[in-house]
C-alpha atoms as a PDB file:
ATOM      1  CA  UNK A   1      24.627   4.255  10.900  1.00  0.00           C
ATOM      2  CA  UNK A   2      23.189   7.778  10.040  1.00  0.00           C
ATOM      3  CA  UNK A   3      21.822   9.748  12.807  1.00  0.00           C
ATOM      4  CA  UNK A   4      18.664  10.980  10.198  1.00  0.00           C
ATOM      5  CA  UNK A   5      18.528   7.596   7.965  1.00  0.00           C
ATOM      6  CA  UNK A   6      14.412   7.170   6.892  1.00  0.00           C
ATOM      7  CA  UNK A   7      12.568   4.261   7.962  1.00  0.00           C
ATOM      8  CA  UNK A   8      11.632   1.766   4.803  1.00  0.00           C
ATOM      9  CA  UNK A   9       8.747   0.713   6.796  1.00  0.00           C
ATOM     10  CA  UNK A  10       7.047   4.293   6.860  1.00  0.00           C
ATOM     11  CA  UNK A  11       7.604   5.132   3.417  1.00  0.00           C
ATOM     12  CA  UNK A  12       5.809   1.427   2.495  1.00  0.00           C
ATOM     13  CA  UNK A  13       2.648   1.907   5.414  1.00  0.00           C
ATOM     14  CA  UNK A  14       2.215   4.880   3.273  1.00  0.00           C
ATOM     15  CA  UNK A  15       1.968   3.834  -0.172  1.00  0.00           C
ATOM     16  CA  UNK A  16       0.195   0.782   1.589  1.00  0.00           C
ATOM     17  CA  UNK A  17      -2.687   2.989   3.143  1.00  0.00           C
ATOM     18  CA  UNK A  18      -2.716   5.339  -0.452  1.00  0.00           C
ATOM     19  CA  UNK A  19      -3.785   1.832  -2.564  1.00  0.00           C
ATOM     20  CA  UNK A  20      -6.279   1.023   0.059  1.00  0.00           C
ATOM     21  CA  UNK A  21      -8.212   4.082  -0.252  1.00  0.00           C
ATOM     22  CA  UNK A  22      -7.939   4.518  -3.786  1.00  0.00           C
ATOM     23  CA  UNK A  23      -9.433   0.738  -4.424  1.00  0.00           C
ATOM     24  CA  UNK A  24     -11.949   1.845  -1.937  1.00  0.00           C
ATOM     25  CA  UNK A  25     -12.625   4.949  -4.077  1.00  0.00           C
ATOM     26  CA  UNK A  26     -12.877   2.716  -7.462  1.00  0.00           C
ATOM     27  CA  UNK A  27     -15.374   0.136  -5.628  1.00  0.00           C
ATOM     28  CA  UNK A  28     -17.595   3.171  -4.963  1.00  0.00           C
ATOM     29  CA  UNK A  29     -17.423   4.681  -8.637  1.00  0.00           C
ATOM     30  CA  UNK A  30     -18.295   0.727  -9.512  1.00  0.00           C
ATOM     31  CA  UNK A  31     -14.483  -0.308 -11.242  1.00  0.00           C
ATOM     32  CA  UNK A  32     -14.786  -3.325 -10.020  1.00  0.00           C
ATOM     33  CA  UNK A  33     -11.663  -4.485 -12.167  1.00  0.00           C
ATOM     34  CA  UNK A  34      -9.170  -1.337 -10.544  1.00  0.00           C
ATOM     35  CA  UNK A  35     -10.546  -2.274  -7.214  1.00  0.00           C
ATOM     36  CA  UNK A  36      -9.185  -5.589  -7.511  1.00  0.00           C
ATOM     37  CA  UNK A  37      -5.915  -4.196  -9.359  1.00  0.00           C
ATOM     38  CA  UNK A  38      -4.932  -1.749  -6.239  1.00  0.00           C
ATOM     39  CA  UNK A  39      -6.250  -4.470  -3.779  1.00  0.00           C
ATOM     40  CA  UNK A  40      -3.559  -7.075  -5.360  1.00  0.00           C
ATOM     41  CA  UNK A  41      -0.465  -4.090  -5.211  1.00  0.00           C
ATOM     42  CA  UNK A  42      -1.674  -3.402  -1.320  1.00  0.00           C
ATOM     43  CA  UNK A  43      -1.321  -6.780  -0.499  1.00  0.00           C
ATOM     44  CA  UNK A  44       1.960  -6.810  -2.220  1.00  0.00           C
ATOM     45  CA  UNK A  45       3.254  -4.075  -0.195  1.00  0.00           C
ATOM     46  CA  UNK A  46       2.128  -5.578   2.791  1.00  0.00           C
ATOM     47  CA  UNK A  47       4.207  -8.930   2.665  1.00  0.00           C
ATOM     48  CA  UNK A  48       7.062  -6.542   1.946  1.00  0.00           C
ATOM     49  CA  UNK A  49       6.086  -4.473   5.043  1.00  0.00           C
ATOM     50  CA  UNK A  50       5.541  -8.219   6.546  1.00  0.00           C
ATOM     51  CA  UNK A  51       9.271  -9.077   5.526  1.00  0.00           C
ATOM     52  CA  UNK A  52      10.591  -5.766   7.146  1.00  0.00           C
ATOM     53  CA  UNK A  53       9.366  -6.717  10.467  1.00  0.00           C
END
């Protein structure tokens, strides 16, 4: 095992948290329809970061 191997789980939290606040950014401009496209893909990440653990 590699002294300096990256953490999956970090990388995904990330990418998690950056499709939260951009749906959260298209529900304020009122795109209703990318809100609920970047709300799906979170969730998505999140029973991958789910499967991780």
């Amino acid at each position: 095992m590699p002294l300096f191997k990256r953490d999956p789980r970090k990388k995904l939290q990330k990418s998690y948290h950056q499709k939260l606040e951009a749906a959260m950014h298209a529900m304020r401009n009122g795109d209703i329809r990318k809100n609920a496209e970047l709300t799906a893909e979170a969730e998505e990440i999140k029973a991958e970061l789910n499967k991780l653990d």
